[in-house]
C-alpha atoms as a PDB file:
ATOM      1  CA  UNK A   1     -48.932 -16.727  73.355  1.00  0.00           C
ATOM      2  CA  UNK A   2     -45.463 -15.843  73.666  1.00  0.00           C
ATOM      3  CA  UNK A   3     -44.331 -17.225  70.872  1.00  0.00           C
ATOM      4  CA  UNK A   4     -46.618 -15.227  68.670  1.00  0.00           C
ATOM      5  CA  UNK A   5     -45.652 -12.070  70.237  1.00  0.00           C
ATOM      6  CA  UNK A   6     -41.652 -12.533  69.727  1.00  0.00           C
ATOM      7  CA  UNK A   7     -42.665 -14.210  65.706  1.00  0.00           C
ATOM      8  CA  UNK A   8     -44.673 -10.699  65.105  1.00  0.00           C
ATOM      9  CA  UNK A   9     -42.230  -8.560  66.503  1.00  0.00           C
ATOM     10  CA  UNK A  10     -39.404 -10.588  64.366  1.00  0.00           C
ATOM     11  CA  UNK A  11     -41.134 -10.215  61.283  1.00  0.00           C
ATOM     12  CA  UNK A  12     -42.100  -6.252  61.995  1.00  0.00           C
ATOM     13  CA  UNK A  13     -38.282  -5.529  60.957  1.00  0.00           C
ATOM     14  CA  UNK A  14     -38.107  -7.845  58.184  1.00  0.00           C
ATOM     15  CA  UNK A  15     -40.619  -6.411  56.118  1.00  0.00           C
ATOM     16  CA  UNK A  16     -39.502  -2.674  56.970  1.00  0.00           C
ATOM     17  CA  UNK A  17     -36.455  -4.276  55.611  1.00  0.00           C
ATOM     18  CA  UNK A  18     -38.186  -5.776  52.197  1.00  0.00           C
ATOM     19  CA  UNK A  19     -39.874  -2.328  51.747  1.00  0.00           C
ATOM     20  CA  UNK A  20     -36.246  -0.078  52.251  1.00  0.00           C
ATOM     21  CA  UNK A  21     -34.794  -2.388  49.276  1.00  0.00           C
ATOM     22  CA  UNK A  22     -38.007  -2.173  46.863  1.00  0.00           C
ATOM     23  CA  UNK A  23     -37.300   1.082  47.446  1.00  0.00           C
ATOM     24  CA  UNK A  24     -34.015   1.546  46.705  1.00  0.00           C
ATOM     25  CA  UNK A  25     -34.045  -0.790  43.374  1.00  0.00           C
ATOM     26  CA  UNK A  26     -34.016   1.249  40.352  1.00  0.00           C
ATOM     27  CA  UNK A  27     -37.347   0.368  37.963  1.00  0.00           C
ATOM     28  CA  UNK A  28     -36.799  -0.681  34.255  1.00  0.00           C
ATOM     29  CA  UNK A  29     -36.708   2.620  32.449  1.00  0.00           C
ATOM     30  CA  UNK A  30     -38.927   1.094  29.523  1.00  0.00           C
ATOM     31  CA  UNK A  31     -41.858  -0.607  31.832  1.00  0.00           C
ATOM     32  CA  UNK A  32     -41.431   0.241  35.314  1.00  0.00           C
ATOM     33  CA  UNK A  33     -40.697  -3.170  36.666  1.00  0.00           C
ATOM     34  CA  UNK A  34     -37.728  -3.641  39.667  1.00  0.00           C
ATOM     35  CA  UNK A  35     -34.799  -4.027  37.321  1.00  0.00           C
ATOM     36  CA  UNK A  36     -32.436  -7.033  37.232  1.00  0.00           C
ATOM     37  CA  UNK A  37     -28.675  -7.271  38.091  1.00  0.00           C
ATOM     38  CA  UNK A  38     -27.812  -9.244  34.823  1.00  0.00           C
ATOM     39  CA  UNK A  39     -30.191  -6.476  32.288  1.00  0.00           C
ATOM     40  CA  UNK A  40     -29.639  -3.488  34.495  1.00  0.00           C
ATOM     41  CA  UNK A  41     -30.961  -0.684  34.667  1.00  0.00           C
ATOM     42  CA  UNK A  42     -33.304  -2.579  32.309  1.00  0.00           C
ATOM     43  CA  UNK A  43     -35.803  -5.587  33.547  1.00  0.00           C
ATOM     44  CA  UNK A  44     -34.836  -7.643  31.236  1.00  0.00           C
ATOM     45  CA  UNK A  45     -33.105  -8.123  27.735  1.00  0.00           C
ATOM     46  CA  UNK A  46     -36.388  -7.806  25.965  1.00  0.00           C
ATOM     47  CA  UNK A  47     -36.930  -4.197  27.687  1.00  0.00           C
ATOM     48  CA  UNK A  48     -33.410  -3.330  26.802  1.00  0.00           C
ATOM     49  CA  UNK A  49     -33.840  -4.436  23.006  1.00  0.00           C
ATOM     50  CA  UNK A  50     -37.076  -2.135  23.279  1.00  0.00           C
ATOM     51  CA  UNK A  51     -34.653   0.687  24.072  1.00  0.00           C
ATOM     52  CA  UNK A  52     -32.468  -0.140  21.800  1.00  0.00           C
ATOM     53  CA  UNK A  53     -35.122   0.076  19.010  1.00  0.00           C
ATOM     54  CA  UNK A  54     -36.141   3.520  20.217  1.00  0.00           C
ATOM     55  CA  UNK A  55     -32.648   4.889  20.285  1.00  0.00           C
ATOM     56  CA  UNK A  56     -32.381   3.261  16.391  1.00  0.00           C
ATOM     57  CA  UNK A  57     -35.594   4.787  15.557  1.00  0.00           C
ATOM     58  CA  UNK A  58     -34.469   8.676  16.886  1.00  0.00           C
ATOM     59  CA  UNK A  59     -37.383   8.455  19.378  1.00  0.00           C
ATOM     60  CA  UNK A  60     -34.598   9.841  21.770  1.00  0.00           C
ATOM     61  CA  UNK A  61     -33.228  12.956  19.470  1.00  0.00           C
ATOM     62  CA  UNK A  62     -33.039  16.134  20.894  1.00  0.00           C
ATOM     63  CA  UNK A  63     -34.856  18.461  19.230  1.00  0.00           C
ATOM     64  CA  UNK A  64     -32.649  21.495  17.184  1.00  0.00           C
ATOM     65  CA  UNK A  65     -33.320  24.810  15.609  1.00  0.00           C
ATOM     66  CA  UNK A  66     -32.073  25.248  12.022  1.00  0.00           C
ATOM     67  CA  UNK A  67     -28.642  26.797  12.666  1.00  0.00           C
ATOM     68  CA  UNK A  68     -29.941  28.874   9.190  1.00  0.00           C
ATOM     69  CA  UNK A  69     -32.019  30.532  10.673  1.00  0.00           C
ATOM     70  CA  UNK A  70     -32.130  34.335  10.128  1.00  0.00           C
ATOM     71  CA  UNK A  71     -34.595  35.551  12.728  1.00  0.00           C
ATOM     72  CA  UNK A  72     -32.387  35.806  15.417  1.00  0.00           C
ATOM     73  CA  UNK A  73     -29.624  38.029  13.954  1.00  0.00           C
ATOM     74  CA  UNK A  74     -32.522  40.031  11.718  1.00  0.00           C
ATOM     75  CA  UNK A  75     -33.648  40.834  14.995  1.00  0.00           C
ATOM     76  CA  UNK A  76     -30.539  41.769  16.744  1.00  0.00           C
ATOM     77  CA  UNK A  77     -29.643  44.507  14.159  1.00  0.00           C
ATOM     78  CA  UNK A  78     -33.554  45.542  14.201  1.00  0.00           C
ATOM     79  CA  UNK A  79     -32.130  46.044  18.041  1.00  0.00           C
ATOM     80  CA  UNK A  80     -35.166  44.208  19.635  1.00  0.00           C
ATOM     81  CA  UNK A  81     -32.688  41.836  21.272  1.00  0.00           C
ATOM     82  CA  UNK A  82     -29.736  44.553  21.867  1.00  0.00           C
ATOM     83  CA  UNK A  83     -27.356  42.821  24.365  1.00  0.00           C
ATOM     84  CA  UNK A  84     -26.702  44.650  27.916  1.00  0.00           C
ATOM     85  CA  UNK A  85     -23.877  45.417  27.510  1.00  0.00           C
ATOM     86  CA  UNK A  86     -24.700  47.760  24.242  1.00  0.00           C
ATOM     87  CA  UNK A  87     -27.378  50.173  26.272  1.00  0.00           C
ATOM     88  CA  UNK A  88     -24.620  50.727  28.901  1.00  0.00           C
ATOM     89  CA  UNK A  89     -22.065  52.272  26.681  1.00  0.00           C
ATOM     90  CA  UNK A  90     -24.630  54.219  25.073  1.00  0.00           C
END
């Protein structure tokens, strides 16, 4: 009976353990999995190929406004956007 006690109380810590390093293992940014040392921060190759493709694709582009865009100044000299600085010298 003793022998279960001390075998319970031994394996208590060692999953606490298993759970801290699940948690501290970074997940596969393309499916989630526990990533591996030799395809990090990827799961595996395949998962980083997948990334790959998306980057190739523009899946990842950040979307931009069209630097021709007139709106923005028609509006300043309109003075619907006047800067702060132009009402306190007024």
């Amino acid at each position: 009976m003793m022998s279960d006690t001390k075998q319970n109380q031994q394996s208590e810590p060692t999953k606490s353990v298993a759970k801290s390093a699940a948690k501290l293992l970074p997940k596969c940014p393309t499916c989630g999995a526990p990533a591996d040392a030799k395809a990090r921060p990827f799961c595996s190759s395949r998962c980083a190929d997948v990334d790959l493709g998306n980057w190739f694709q523009g899946k990842y582009a950040i979307p931009a406004v069209d630097s021709a865009d007139d709106t923005i100044i028609e509006a300043l000299l309109a003075g619907d956007m006047a800067s702060p600085q132009n009402e306190d010298d007024c």
